[in-house]
PDB file of N, CA and C in Angstrom:
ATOM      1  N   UNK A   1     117.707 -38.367 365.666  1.00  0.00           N
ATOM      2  CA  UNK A   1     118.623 -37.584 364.855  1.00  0.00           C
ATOM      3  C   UNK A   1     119.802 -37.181 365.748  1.00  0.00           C
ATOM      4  N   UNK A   2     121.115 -36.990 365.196  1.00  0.00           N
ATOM      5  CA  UNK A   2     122.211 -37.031 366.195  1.00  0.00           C
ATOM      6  C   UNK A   2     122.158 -35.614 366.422  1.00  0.00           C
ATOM      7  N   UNK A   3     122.978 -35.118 367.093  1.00  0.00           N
ATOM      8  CA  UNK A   3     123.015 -33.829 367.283  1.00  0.00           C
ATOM      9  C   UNK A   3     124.070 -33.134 366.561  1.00  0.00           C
ATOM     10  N   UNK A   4     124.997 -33.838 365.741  1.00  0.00           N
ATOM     11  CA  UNK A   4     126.017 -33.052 364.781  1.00  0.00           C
ATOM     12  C   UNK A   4     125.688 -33.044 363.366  1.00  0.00           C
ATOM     13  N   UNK A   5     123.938 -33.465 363.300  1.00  0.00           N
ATOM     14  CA  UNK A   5     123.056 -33.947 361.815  1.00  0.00           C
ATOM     15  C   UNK A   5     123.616 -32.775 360.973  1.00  0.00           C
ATOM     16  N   UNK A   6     123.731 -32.297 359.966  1.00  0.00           N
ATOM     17  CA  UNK A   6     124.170 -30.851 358.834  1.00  0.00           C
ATOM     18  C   UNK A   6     122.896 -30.544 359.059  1.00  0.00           C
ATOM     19  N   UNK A   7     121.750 -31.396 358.834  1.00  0.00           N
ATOM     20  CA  UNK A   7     120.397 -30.704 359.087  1.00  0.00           C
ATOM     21  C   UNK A   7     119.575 -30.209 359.391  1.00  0.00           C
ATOM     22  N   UNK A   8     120.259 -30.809 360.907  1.00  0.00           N
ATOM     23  CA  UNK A   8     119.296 -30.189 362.373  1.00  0.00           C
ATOM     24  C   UNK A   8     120.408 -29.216 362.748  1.00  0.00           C
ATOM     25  N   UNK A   9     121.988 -28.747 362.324  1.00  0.00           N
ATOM     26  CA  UNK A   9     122.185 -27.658 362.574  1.00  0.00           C
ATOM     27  C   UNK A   9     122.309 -26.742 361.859  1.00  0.00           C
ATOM     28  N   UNK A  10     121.577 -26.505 360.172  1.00  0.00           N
ATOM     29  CA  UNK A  10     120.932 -25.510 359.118  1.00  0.00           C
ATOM     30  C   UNK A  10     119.887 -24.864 360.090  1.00  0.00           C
ATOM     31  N   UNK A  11     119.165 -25.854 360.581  1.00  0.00           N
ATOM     32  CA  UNK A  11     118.054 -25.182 361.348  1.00  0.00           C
ATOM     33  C   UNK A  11     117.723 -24.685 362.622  1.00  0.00           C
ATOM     34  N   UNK A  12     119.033 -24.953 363.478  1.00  0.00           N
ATOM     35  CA  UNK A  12     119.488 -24.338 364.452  1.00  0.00           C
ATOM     36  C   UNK A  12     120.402 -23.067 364.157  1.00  0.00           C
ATOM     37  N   UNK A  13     120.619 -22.843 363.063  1.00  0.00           N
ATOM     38  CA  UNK A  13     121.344 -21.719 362.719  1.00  0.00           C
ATOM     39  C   UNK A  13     120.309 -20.600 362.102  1.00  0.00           C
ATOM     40  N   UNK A  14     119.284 -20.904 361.472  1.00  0.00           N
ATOM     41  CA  UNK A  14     118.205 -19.933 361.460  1.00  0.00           C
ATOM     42  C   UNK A  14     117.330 -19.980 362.528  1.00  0.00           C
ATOM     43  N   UNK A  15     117.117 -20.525 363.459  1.00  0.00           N
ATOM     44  CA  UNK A  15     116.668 -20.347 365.127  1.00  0.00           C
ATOM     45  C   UNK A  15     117.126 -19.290 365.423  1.00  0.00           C
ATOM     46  N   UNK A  16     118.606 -19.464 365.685  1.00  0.00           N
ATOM     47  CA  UNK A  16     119.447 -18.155 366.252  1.00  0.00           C
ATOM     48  C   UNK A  16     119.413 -17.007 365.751  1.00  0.00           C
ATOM     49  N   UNK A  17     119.420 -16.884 364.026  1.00  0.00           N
ATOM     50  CA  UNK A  17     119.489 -15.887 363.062  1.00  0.00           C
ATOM     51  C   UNK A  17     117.682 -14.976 363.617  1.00  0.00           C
ATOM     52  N   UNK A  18     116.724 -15.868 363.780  1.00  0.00           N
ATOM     53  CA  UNK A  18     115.469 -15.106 363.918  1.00  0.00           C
ATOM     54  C   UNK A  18     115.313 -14.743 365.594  1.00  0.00           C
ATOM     55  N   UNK A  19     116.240 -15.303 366.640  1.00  0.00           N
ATOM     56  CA  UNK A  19     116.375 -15.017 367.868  1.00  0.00           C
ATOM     57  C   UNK A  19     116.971 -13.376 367.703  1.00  0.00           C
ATOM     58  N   UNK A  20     117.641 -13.183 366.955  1.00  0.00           N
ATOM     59  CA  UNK A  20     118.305 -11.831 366.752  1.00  0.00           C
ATOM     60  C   UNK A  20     117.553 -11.294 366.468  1.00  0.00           C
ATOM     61  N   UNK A  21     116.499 -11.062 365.433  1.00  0.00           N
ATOM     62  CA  UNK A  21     116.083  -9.931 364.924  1.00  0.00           C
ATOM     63  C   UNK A  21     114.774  -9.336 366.196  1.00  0.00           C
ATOM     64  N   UNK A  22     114.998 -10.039 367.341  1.00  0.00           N
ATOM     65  CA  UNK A  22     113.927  -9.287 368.386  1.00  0.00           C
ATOM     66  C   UNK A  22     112.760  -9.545 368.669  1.00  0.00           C
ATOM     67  N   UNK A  23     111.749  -9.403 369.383  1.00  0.00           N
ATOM     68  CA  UNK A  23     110.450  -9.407 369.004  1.00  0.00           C
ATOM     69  C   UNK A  23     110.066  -8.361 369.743  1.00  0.00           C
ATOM     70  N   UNK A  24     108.932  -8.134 368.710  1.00  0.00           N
ATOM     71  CA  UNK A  24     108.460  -9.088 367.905  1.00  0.00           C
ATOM     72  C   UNK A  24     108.790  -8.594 366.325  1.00  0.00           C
ATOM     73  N   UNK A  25     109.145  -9.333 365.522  1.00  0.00           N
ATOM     74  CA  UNK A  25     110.009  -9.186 364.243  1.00  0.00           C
ATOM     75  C   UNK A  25     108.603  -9.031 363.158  1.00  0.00           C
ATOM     76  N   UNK A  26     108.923  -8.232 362.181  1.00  0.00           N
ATOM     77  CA  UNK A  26     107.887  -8.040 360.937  1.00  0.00           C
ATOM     78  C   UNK A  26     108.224  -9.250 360.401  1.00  0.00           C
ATOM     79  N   UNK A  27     107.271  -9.586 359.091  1.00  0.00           N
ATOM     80  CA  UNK A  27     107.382 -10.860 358.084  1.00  0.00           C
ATOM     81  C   UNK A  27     108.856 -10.294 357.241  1.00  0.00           C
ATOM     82  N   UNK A  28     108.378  -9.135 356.982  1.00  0.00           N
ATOM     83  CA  UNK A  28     109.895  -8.696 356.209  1.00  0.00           C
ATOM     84  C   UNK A  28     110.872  -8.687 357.352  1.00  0.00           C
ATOM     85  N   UNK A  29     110.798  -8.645 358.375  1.00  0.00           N
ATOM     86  CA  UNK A  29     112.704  -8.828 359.328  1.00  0.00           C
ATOM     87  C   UNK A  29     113.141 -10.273 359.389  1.00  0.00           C
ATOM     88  N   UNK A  30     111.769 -10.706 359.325  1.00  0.00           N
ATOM     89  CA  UNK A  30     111.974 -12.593 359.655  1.00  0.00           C
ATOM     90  C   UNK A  30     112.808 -12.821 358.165  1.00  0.00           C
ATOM     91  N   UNK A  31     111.918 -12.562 357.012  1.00  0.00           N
ATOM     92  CA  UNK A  31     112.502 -13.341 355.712  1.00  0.00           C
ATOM     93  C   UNK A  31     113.790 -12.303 355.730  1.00  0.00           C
ATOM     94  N   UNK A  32     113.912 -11.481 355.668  1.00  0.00           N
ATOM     95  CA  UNK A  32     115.507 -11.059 355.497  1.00  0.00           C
ATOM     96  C   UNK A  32     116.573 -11.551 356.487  1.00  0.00           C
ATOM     97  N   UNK A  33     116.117 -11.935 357.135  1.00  0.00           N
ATOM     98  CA  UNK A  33     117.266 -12.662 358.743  1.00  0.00           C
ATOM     99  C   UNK A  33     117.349 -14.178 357.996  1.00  0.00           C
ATOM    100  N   UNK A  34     116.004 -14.963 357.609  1.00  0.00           N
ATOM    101  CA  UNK A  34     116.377 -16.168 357.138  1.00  0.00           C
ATOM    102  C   UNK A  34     117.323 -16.238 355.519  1.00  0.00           C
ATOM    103  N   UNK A  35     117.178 -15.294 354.877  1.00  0.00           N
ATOM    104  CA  UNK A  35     117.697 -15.759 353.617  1.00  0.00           C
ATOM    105  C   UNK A  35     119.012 -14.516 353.017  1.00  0.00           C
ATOM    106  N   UNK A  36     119.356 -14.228 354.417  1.00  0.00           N
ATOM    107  CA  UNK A  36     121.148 -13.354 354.328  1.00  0.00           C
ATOM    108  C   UNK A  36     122.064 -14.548 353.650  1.00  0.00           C
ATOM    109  N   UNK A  37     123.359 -13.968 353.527  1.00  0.00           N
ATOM    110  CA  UNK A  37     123.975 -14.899 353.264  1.00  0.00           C
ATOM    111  C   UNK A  37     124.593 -15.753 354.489  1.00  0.00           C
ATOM    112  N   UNK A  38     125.270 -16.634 354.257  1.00  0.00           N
ATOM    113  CA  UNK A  38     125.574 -17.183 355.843  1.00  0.00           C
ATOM    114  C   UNK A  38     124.427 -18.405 356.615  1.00  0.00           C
ATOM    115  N   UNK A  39     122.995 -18.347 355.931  1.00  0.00           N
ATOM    116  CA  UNK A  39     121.766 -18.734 356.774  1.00  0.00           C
ATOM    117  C   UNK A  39     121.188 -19.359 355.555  1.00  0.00           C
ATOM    118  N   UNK A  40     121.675 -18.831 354.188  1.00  0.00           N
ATOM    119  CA  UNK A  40     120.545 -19.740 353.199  1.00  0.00           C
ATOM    120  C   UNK A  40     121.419 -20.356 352.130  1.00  0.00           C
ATOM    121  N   UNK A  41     121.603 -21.393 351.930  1.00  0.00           N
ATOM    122  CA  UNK A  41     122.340 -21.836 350.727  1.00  0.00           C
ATOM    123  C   UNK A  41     124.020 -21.990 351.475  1.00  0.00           C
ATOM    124  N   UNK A  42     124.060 -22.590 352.786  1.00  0.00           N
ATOM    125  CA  UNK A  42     125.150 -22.680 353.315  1.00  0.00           C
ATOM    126  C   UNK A  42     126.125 -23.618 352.559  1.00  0.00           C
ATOM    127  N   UNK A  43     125.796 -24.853 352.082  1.00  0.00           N
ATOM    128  CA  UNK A  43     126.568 -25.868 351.142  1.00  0.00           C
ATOM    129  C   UNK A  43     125.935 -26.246 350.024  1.00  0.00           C
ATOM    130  N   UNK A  44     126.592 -26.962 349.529  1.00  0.00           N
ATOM    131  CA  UNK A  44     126.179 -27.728 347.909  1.00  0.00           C
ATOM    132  C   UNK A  44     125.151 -28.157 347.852  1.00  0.00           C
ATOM    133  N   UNK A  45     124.459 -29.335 349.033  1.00  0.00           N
ATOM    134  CA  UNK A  45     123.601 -30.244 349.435  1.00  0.00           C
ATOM    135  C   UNK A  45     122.797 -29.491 349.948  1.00  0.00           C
ATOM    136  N   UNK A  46     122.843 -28.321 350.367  1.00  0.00           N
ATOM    137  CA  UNK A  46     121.569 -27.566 350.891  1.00  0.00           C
ATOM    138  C   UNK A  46     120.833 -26.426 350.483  1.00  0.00           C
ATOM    139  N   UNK A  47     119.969 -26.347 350.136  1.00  0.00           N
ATOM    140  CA  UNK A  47     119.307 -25.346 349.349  1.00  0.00           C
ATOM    141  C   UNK A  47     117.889 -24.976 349.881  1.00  0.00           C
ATOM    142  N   UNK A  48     117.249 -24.088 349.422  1.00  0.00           N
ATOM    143  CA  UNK A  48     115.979 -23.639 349.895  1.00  0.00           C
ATOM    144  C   UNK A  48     115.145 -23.280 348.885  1.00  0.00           C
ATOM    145  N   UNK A  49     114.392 -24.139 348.552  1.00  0.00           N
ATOM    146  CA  UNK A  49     113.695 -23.600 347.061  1.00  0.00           C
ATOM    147  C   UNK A  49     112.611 -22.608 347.876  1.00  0.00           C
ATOM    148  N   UNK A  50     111.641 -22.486 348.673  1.00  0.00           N
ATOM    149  CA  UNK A  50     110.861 -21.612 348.920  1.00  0.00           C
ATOM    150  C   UNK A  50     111.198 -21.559 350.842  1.00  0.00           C
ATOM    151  N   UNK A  51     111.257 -19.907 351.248  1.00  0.00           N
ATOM    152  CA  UNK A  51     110.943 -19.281 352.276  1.00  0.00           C
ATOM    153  C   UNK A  51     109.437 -19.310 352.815  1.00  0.00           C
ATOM    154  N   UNK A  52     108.921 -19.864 353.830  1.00  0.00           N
ATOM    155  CA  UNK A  52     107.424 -18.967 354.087  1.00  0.00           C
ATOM    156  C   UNK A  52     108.129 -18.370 355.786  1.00  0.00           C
ATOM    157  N   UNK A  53     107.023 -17.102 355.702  1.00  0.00           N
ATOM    158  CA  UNK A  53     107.183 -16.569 356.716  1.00  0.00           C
ATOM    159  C   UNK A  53     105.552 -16.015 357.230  1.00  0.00           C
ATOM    160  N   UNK A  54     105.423 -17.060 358.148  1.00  0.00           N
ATOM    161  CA  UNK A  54     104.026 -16.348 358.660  1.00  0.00           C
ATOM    162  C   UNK A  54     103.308 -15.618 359.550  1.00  0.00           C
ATOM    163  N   UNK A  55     102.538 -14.540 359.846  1.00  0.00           N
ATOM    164  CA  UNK A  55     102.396 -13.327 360.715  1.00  0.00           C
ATOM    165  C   UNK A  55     101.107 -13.564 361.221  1.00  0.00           C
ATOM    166  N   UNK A  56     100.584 -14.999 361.792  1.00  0.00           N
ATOM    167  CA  UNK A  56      99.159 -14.757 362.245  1.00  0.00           C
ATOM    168  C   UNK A  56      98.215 -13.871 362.765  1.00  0.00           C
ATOM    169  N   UNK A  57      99.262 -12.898 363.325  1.00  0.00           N
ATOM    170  CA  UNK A  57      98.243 -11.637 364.043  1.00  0.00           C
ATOM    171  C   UNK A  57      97.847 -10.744 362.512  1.00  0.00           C
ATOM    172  N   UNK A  58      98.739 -10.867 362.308  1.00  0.00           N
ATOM    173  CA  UNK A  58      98.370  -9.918 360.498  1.00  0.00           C
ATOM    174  C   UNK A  58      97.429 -10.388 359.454  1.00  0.00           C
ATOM    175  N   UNK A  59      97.094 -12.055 359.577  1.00  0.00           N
ATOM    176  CA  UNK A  59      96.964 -12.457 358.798  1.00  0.00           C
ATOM    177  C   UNK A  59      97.405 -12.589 357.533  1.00  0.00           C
ATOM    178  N   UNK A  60      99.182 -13.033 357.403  1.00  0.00           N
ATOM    179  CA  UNK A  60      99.756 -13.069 356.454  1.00  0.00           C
ATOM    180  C   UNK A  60     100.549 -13.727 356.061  1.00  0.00           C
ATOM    181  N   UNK A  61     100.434 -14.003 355.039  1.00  0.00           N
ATOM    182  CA  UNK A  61     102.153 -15.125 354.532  1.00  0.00           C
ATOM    183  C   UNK A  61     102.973 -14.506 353.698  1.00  0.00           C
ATOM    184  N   UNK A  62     104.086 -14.833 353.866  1.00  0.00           N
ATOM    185  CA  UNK A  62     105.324 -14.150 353.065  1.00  0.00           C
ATOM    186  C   UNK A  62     106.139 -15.341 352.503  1.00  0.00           C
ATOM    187  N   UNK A  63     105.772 -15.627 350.936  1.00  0.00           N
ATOM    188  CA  UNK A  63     107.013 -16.183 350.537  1.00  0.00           C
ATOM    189  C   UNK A  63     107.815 -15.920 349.247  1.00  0.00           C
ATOM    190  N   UNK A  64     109.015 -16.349 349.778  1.00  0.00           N
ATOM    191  CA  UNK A  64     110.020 -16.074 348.522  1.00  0.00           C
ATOM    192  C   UNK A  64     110.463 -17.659 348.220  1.00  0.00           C
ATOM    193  N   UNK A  65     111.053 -16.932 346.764  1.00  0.00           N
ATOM    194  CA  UNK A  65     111.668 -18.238 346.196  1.00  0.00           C
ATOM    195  C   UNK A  65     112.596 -17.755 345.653  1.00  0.00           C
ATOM    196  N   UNK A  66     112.554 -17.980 343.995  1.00  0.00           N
ATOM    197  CA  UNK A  66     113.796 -17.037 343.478  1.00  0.00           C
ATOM    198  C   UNK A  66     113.253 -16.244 342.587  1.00  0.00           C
ATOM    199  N   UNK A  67     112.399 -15.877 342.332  1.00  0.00           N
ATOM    200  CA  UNK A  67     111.502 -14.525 341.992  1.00  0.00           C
ATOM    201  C   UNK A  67     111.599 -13.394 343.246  1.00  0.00           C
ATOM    202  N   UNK A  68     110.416 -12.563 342.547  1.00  0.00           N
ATOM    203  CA  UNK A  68     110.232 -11.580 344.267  1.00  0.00           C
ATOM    204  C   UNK A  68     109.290 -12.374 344.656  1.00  0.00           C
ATOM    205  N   UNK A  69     109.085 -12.174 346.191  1.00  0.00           N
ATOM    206  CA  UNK A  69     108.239 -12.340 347.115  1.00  0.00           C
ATOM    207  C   UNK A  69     106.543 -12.314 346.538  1.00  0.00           C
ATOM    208  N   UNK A  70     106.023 -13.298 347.295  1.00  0.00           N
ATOM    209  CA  UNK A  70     104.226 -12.603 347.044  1.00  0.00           C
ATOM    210  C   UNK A  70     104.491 -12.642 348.586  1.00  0.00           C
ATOM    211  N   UNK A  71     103.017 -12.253 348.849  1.00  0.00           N
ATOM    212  CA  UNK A  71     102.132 -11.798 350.095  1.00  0.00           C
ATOM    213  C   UNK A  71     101.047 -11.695 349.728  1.00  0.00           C
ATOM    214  N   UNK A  72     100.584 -12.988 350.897  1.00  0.00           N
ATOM    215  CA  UNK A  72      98.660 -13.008 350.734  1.00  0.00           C
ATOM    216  C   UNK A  72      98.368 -13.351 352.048  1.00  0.00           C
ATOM    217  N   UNK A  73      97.361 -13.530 352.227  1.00  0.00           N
ATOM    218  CA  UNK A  73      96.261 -13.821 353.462  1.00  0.00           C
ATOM    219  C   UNK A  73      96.661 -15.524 353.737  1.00  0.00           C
ATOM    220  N   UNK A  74      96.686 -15.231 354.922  1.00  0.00           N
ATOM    221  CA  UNK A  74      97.256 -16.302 355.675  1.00  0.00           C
ATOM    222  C   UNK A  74      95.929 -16.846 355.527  1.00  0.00           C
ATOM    223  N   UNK A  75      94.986 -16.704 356.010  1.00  0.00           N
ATOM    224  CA  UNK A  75      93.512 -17.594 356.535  1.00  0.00           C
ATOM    225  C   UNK A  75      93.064 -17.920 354.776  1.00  0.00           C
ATOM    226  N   UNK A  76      93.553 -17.576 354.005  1.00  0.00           N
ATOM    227  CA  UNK A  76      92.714 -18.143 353.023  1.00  0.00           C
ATOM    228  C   UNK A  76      94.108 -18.884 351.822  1.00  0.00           C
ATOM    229  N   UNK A  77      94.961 -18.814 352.548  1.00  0.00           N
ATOM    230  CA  UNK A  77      96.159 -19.704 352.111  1.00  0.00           C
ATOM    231  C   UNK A  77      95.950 -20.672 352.371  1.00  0.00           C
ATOM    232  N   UNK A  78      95.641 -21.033 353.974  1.00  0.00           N
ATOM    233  CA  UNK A  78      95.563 -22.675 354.489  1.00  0.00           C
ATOM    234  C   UNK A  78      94.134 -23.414 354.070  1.00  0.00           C
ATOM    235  N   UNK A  79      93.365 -22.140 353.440  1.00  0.00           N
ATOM    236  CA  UNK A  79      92.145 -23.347 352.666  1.00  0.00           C
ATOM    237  C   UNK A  79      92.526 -23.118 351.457  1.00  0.00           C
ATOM    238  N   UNK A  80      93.769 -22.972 350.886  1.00  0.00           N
ATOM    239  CA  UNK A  80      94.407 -23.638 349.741  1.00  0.00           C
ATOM    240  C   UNK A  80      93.902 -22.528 348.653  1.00  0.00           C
ATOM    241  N   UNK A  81      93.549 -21.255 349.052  1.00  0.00           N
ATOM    242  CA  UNK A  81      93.466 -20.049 348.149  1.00  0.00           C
ATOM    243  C   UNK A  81      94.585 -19.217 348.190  1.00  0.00           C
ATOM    244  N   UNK A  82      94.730 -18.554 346.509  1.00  0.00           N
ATOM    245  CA  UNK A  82      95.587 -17.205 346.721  1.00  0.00           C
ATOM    246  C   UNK A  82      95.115 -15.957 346.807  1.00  0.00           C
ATOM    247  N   UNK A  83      94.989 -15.734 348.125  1.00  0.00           N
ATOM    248  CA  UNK A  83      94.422 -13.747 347.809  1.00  0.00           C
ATOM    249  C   UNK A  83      95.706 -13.133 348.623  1.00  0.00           C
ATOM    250  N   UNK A  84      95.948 -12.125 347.269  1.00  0.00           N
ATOM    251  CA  UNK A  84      97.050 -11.236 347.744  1.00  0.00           C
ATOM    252  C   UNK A  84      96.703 -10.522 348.470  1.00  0.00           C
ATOM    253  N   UNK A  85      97.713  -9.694 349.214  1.00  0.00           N
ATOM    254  CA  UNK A  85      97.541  -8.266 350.170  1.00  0.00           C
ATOM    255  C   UNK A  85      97.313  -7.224 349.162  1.00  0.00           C
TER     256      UNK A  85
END
């Protein structure tokens, strides 16, 4: 991939955006740093239908789409269950 890809620098631009918010960052500082304006929906061709943001020490996932947010359990997400927080 070249290095002036639109793609690989969407995602070098939320690198930097979550380098800012510190660490160690909550699930809520992460998803609000990724989906400001400026970081989500930069052009026509680029869009983000779903955010995840995940907190392994918490055991948690955070995602948005274009509803509100859920939040459930990380460990029983990746065996393909939904249990909320």
């Amino acid at each position: 991939m070249p290095d002036d890809d639109e793609w690989l620098q969407e995602s070098r631009n939320r690198l930097a955006v979550l380098h800012g918010c510190g660490t160690p960052a909550t699930a809520d500082e992460a998803l609000a740093a990724l989906r400001m304006p400026g970081v989500l929906g930069r052009s026509d061709e680029m869009w983000t239908f779903v955010t995840a943001v995940v907190d392994t020490a918490a055991d948690e996932v955070l995602l948005a789409g274009s509803g509100a947010p859920w939040r459930g359990r990380w460990s029983a997400f990746t065996r393909g269950e939904r249990v909320p927080l």
